[in-house]
PDB file of N, CA and C in Angstrom:
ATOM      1  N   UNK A   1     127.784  25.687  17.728  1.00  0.00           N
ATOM      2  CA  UNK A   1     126.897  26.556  18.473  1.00  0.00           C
ATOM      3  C   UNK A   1     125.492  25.946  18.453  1.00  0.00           C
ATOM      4  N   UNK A   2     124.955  25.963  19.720  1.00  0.00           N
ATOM      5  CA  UNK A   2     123.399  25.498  19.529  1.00  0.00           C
ATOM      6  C   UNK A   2     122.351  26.140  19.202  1.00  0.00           C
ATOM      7  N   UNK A   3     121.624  25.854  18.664  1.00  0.00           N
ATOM      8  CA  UNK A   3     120.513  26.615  17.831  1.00  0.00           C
ATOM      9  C   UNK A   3     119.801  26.804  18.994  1.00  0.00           C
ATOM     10  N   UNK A   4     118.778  28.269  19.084  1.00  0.00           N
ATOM     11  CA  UNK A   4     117.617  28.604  19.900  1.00  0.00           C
ATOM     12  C   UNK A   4     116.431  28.933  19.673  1.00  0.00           C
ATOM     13  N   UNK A   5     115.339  27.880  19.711  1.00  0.00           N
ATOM     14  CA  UNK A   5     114.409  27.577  19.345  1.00  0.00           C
ATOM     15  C   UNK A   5     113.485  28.637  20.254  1.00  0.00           C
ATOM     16  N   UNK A   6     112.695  29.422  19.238  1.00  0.00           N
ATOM     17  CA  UNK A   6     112.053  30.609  20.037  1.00  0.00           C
ATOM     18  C   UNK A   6     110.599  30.060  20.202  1.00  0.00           C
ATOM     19  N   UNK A   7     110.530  30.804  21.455  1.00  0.00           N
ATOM     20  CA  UNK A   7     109.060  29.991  22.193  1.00  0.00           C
ATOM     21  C   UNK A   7     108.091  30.244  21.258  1.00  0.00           C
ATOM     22  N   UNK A   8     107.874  29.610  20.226  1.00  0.00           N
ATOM     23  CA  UNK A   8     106.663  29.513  19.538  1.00  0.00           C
ATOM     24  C   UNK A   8     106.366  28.387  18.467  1.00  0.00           C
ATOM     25  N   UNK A   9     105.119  28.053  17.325  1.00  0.00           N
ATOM     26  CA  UNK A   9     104.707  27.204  17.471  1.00  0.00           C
ATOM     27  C   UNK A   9     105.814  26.983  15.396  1.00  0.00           C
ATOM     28  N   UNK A  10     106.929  27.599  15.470  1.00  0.00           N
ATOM     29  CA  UNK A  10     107.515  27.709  14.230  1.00  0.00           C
ATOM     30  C   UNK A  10     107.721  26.261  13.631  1.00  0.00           C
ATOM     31  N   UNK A  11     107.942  25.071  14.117  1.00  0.00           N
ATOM     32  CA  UNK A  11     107.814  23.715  14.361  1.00  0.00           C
ATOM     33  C   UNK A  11     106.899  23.610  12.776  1.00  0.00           C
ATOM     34  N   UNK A  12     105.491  24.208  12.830  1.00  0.00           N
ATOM     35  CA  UNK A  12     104.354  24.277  12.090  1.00  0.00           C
ATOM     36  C   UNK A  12     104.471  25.113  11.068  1.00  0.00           C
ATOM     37  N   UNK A  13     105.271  25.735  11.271  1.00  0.00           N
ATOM     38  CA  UNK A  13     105.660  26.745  10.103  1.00  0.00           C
ATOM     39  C   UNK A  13     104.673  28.214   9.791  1.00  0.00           C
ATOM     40  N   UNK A  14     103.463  27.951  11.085  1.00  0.00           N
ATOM     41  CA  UNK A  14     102.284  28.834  11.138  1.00  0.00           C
ATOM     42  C   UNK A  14     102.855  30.162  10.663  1.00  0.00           C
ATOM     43  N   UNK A  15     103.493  30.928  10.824  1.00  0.00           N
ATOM     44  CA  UNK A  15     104.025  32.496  10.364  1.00  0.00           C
ATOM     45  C   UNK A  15     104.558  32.211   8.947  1.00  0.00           C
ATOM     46  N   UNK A  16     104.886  31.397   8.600  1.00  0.00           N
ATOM     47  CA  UNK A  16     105.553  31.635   7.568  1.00  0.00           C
ATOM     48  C   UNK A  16     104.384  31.290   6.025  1.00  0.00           C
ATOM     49  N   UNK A  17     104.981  31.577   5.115  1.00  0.00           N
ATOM     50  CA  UNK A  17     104.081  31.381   4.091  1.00  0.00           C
ATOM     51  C   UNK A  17     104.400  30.552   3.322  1.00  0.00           C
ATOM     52  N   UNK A  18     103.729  29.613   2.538  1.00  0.00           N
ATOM     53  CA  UNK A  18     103.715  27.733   1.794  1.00  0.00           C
ATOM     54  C   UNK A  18     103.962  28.425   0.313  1.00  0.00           C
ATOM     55  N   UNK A  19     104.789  27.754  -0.265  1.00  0.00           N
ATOM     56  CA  UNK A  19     104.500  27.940  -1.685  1.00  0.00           C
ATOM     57  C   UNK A  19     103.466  26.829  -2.210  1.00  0.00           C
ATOM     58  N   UNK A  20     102.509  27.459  -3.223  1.00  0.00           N
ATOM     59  CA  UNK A  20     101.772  26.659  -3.390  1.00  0.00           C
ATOM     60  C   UNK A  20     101.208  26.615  -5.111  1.00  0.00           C
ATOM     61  N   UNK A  21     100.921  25.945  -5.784  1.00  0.00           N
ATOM     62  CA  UNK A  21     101.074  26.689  -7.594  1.00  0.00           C
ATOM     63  C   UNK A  21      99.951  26.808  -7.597  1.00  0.00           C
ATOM     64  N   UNK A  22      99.853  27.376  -8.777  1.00  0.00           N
ATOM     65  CA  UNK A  22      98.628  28.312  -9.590  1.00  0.00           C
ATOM     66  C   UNK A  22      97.557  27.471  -9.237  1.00  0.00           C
ATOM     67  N   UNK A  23      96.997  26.635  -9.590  1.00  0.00           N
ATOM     68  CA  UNK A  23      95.836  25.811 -10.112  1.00  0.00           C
ATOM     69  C   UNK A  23      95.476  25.753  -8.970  1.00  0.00           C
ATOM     70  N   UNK A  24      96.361  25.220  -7.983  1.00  0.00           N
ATOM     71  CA  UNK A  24      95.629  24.848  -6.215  1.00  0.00           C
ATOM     72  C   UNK A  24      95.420  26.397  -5.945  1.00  0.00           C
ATOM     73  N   UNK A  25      96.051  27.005  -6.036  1.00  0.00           N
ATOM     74  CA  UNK A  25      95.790  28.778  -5.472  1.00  0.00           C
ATOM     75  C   UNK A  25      94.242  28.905  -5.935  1.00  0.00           C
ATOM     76  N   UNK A  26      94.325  28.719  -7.484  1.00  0.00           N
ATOM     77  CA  UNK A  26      93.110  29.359  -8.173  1.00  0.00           C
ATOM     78  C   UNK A  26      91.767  28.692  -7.155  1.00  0.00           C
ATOM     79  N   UNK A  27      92.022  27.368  -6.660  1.00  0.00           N
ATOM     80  CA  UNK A  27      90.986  26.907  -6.133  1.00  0.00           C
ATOM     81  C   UNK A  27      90.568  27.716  -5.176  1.00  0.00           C
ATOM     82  N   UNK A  28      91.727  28.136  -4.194  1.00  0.00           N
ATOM     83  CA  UNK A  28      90.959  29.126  -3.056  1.00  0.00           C
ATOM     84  C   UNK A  28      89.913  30.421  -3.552  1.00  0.00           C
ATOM     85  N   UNK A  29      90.177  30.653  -4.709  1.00  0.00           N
ATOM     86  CA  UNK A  29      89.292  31.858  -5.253  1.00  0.00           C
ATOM     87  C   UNK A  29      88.097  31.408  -5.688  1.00  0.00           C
ATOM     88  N   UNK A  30      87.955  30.231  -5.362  1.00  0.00           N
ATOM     89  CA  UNK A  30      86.448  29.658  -6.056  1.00  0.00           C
ATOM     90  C   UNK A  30      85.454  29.634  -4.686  1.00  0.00           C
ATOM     91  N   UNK A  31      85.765  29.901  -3.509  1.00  0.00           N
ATOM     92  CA  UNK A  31      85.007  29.506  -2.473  1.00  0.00           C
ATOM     93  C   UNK A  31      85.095  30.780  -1.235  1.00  0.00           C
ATOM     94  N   UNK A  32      84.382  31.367  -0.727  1.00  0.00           N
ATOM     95  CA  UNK A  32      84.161  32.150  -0.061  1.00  0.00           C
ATOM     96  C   UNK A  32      85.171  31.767   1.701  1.00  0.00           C
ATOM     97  N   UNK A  33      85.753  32.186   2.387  1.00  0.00           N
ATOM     98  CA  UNK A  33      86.645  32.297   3.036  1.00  0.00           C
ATOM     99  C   UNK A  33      86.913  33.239   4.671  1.00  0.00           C
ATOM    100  N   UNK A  34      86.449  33.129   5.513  1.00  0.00           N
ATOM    101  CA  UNK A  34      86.290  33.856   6.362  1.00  0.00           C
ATOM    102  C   UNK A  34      87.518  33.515   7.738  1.00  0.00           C
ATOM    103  N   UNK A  35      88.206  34.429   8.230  1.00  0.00           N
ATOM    104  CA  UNK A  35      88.957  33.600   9.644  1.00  0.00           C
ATOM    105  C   UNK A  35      88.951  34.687  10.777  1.00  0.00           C
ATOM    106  N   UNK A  36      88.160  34.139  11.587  1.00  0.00           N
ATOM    107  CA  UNK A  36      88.368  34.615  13.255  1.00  0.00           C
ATOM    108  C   UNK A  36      89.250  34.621  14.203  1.00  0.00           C
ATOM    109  N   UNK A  37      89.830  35.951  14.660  1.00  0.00           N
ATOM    110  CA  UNK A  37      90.500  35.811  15.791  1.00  0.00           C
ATOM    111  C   UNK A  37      89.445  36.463  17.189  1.00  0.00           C
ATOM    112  N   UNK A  38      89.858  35.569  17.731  1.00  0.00           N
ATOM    113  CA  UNK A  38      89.712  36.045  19.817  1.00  0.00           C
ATOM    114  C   UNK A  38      90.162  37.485  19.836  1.00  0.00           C
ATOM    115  N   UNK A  39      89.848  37.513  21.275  1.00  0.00           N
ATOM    116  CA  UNK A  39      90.037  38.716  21.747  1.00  0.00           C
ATOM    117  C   UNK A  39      92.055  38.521  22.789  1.00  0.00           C
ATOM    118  N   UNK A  40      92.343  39.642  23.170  1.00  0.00           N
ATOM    119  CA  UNK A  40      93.510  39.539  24.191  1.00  0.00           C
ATOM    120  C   UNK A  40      95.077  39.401  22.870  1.00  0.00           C
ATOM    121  N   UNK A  41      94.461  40.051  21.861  1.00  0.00           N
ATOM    122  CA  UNK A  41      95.817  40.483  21.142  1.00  0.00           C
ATOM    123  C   UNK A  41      95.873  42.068  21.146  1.00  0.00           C
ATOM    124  N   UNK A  42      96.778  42.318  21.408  1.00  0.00           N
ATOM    125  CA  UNK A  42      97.215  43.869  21.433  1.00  0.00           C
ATOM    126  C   UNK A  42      98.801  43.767  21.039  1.00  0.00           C
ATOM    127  N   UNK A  43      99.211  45.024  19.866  1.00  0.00           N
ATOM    128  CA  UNK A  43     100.174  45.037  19.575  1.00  0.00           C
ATOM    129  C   UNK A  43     101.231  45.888  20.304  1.00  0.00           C
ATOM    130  N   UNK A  44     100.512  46.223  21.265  1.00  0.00           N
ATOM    131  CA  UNK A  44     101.382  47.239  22.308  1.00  0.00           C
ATOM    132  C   UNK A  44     101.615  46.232  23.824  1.00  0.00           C
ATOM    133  N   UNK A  45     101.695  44.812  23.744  1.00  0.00           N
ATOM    134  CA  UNK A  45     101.647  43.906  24.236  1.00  0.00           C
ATOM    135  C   UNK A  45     103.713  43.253  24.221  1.00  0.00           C
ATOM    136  N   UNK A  46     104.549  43.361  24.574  1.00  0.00           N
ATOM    137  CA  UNK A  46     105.878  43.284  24.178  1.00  0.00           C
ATOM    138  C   UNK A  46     105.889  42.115  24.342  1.00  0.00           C
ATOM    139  N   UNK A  47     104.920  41.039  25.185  1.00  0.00           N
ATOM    140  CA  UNK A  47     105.235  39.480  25.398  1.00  0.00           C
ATOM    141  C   UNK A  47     105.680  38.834  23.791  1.00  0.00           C
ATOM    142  N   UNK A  48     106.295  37.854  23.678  1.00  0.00           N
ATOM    143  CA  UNK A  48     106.398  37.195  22.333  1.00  0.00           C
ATOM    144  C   UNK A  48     105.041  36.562  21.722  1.00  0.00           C
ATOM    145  N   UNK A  49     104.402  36.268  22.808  1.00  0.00           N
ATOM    146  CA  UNK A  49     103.229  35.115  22.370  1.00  0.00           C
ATOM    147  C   UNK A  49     101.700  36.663  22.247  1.00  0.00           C
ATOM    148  N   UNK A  50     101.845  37.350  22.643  1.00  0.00           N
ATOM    149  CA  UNK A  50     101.275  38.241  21.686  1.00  0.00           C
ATOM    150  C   UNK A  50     101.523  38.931  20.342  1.00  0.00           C
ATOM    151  N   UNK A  51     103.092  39.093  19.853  1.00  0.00           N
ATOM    152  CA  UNK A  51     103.788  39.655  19.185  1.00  0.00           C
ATOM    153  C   UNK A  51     103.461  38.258  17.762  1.00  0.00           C
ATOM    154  N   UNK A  52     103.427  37.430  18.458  1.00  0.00           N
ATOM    155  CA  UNK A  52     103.455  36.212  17.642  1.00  0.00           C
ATOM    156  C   UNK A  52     101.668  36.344  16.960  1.00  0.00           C
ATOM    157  N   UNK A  53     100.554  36.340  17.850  1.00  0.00           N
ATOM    158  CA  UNK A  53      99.333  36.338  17.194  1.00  0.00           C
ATOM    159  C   UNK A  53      99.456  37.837  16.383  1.00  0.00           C
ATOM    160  N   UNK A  54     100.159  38.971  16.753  1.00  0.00           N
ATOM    161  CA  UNK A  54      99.561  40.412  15.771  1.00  0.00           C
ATOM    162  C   UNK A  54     100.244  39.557  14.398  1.00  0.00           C
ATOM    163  N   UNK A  55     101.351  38.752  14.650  1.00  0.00           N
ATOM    164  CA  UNK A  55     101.959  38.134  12.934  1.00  0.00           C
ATOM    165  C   UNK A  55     100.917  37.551  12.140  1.00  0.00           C
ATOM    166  N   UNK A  56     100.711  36.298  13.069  1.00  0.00           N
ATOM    167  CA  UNK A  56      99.485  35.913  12.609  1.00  0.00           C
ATOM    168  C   UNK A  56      98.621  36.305  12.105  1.00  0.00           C
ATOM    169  N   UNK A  57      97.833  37.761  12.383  1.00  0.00           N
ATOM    170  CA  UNK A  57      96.922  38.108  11.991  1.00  0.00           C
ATOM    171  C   UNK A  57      97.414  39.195  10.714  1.00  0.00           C
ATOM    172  N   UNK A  58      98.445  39.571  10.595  1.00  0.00           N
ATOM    173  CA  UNK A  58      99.093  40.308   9.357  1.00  0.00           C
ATOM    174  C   UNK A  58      99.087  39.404   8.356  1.00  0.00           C
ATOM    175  N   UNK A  59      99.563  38.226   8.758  1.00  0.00           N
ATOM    176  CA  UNK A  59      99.809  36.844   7.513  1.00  0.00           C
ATOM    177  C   UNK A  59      98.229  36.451   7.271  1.00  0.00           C
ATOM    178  N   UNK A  60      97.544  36.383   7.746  1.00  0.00           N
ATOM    179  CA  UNK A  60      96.095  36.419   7.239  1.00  0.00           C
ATOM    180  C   UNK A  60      95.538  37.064   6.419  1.00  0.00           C
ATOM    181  N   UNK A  61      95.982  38.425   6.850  1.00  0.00           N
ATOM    182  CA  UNK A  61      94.870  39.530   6.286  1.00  0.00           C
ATOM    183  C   UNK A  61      96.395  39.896   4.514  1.00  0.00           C
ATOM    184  N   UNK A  62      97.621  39.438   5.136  1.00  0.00           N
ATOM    185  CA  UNK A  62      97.972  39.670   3.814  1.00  0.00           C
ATOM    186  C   UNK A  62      97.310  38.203   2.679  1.00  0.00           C
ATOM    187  N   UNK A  63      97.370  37.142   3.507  1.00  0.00           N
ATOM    188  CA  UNK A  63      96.607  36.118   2.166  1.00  0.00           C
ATOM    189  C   UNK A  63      95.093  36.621   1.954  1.00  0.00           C
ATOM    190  N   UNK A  64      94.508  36.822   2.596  1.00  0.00           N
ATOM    191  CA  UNK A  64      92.896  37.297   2.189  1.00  0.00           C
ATOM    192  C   UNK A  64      92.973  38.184   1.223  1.00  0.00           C
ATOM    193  N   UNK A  65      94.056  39.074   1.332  1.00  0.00           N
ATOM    194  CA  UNK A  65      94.523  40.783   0.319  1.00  0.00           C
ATOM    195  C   UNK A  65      94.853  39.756  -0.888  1.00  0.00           C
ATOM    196  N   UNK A  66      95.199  38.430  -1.051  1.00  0.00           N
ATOM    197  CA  UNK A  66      95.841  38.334  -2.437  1.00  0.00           C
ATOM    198  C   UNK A  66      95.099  37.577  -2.760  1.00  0.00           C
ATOM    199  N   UNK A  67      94.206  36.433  -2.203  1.00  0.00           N
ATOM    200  CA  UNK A  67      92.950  35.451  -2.828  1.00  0.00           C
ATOM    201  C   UNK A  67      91.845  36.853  -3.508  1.00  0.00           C
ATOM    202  N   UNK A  68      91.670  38.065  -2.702  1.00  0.00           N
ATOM    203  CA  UNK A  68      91.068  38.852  -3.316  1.00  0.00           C
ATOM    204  C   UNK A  68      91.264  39.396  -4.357  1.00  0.00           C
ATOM    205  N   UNK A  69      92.695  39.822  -4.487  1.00  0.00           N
ATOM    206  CA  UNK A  69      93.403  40.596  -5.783  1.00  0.00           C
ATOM    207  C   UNK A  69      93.250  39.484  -6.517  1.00  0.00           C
ATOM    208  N   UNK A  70      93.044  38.099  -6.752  1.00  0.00           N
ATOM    209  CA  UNK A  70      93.050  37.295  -7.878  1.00  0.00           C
ATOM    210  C   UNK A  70      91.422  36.801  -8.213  1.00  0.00           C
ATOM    211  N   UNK A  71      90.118  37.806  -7.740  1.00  0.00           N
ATOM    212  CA  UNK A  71      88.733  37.579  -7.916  1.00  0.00           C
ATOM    213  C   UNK A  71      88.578  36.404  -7.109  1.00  0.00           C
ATOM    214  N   UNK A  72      88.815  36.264  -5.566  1.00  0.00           N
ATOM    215  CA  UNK A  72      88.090  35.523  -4.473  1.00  0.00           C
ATOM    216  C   UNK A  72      87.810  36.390  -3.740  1.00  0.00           C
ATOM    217  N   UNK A  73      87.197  35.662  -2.422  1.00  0.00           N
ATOM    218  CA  UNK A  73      86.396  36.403  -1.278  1.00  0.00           C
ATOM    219  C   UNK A  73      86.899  36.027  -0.344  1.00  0.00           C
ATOM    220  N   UNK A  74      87.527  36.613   0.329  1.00  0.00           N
ATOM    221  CA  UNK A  74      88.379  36.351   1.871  1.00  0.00           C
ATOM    222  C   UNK A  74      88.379  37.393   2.613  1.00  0.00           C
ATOM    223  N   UNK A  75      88.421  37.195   3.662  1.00  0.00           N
ATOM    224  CA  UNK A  75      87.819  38.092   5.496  1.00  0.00           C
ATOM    225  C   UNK A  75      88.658  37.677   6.355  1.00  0.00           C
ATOM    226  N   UNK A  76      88.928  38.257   7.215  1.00  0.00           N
ATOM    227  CA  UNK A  76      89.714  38.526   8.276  1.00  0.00           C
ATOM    228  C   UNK A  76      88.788  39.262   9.152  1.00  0.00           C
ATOM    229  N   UNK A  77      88.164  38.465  10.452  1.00  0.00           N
ATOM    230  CA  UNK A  77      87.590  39.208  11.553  1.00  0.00           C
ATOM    231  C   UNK A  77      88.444  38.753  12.962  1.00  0.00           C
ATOM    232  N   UNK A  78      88.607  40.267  13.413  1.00  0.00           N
ATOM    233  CA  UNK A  78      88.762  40.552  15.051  1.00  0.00           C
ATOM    234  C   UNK A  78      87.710  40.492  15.586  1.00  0.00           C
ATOM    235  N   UNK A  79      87.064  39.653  16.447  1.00  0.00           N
ATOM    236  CA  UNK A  79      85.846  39.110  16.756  1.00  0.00           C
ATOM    237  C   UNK A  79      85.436  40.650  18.052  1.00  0.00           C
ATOM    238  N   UNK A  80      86.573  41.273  18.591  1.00  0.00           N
ATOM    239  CA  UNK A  80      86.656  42.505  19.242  1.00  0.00           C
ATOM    240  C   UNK A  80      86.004  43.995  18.236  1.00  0.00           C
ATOM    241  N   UNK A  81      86.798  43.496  17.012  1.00  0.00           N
ATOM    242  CA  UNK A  81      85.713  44.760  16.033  1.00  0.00           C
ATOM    243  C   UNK A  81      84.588  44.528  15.772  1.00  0.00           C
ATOM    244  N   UNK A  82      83.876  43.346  15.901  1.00  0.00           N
ATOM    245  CA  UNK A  82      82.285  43.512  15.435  1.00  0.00           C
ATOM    246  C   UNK A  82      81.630  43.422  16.994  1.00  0.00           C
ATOM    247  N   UNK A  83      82.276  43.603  17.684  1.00  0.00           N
ATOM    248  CA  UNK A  83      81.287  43.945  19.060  1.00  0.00           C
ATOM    249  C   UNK A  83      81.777  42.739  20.143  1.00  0.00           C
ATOM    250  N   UNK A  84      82.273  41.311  19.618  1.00  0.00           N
ATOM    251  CA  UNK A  84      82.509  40.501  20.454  1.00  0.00           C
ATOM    252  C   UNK A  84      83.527  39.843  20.961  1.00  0.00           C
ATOM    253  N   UNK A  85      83.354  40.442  22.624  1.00  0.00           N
ATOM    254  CA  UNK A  85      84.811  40.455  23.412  1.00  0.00           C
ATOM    255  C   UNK A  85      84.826  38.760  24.118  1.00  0.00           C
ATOM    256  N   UNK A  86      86.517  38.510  25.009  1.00  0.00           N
ATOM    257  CA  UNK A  86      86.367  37.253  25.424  1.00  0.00           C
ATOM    258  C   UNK A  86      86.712  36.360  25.156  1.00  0.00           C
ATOM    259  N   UNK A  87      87.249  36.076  24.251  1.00  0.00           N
ATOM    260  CA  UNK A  87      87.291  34.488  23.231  1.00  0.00           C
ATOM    261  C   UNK A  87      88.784  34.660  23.358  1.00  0.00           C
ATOM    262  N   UNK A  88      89.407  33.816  23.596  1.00  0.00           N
ATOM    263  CA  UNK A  88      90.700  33.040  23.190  1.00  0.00           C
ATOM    264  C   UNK A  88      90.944  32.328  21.310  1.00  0.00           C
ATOM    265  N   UNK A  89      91.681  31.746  21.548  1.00  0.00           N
ATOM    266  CA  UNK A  89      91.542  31.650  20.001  1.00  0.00           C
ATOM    267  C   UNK A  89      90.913  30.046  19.861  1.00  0.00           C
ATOM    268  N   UNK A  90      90.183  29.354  20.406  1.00  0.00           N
ATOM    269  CA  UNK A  90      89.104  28.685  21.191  1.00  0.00           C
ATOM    270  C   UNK A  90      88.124  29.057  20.892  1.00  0.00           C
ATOM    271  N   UNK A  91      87.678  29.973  19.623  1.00  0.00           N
ATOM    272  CA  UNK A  91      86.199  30.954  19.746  1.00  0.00           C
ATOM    273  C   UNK A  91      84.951  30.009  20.438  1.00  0.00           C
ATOM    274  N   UNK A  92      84.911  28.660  19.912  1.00  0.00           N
ATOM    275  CA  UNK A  92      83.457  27.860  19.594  1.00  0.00           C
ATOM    276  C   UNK A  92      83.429  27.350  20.640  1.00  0.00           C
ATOM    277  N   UNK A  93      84.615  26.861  21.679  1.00  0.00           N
ATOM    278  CA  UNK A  93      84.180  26.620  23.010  1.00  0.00           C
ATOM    279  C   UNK A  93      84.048  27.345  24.497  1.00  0.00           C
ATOM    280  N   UNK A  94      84.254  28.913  23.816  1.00  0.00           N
ATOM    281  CA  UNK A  94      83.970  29.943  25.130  1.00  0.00           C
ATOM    282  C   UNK A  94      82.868  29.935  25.559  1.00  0.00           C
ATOM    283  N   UNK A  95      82.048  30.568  26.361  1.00  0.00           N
ATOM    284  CA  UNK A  95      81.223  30.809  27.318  1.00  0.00           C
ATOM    285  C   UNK A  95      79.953  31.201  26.111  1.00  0.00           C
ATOM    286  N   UNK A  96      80.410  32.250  24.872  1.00  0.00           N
ATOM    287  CA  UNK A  96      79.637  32.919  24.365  1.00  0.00           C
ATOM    288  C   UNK A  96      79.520  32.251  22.698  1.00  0.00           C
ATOM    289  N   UNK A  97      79.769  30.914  22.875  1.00  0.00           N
ATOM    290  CA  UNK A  97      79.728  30.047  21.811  1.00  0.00           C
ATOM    291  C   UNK A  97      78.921  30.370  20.811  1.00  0.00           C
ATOM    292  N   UNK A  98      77.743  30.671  21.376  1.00  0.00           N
ATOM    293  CA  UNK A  98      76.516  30.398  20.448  1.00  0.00           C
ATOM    294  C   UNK A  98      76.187  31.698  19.296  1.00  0.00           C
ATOM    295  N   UNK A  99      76.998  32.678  20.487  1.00  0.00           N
ATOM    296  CA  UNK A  99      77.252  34.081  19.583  1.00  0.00           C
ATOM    297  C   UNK A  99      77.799  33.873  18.613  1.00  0.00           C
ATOM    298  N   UNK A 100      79.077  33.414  18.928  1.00  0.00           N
ATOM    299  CA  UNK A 100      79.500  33.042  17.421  1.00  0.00           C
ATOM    300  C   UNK A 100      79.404  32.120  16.627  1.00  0.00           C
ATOM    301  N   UNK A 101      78.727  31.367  17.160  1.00  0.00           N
ATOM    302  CA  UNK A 101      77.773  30.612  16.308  1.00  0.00           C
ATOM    303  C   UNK A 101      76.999  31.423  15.207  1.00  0.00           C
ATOM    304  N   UNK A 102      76.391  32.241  16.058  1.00  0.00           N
ATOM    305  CA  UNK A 102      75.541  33.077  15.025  1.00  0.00           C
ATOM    306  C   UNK A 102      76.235  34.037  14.029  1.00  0.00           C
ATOM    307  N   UNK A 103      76.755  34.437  14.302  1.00  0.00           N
ATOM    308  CA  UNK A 103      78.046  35.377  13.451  1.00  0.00           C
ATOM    309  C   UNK A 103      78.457  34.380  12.504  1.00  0.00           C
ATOM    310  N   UNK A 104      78.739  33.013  12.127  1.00  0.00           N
ATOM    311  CA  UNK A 104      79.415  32.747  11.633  1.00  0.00           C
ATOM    312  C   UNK A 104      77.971  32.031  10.396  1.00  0.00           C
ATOM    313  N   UNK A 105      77.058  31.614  11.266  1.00  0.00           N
ATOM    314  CA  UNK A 105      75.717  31.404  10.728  1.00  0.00           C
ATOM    315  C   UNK A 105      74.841  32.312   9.404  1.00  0.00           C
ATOM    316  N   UNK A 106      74.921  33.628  10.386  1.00  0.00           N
ATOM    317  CA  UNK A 106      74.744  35.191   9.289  1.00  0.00           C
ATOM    318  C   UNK A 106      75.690  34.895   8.023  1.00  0.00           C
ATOM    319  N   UNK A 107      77.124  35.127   8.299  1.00  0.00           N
ATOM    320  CA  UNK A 107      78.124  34.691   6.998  1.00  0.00           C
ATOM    321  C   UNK A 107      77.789  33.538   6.401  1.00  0.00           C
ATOM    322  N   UNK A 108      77.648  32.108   6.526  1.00  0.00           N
ATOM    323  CA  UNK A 108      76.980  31.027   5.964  1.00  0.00           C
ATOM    324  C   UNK A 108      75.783  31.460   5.232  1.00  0.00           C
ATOM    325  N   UNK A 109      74.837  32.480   5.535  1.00  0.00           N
ATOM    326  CA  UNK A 109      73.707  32.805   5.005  1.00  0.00           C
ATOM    327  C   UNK A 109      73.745  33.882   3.802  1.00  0.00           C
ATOM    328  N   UNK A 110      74.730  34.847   4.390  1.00  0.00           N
ATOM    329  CA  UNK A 110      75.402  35.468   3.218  1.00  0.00           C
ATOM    330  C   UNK A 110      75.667  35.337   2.186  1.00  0.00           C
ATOM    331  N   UNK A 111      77.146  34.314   2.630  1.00  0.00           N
ATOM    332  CA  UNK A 111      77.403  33.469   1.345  1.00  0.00           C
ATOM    333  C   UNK A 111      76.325  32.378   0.315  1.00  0.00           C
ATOM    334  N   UNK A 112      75.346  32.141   0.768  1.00  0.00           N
ATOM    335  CA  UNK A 112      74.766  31.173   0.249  1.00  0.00           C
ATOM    336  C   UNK A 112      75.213  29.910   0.560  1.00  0.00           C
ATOM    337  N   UNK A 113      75.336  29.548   1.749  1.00  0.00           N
ATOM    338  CA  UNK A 113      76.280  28.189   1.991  1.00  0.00           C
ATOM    339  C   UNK A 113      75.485  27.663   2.634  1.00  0.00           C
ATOM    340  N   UNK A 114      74.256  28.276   3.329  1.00  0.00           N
ATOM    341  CA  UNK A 114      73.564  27.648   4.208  1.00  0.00           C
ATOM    342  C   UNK A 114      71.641  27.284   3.473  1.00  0.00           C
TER     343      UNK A 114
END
């Protein structure tokens, strides 16, 4: 029987989660952590390739939930909840670049990174 390779980018293993040991883990808790999604995900969306980014963004916000539970700092932004619509997942080369430029600038300043 032939296998059926579902339209997405599984190749990369992007949905799925890496095992990875302690010591490299612990490193992610040493450094402050932020990830942006675009706008044009909706989970009331039945296409696959939307169904596929709401995963995405569950598998995010569940690793941010566990770098945190182990004393790190990790974020998960819908660039749609802090006010800014538009973006594909392309944020830095849309139209409104510079916005998020600045958004991401503020967090750099936050953190002390900048």
């Amino acid at each position: 029987m032939p296998s059926v390779a579902t339209p997405a980018n599984d190749a990369a293993n992007i949905s799925l989660s890496q095992p990875i040991s302690t010591e490299r883990f612990a490193l992610l808790t040493q450094m402050p952590i932020i990830i942006y999604y675009g706008d044009y995900i909706s989970a009331d969306n039945p296409h696959w390739a939307s169904q596929r980014w709401i995963e995405r963004i569950r598998m995010a916000q569940a690793f941010a939930d566990c770098v945190n539970r182990h004393g790190g700092d990790a974020s998960v932004v819908q660039l749609p909840d802090i006010g800014i619509r538009g973006n594909s997942h392309f944020a830095f080369i849309e139209a409104n670049n510079v916005e998020i430029a600045d958004v991401l600038e503020s967090w750099l300043e936050e953190k002390g990174l900048k």
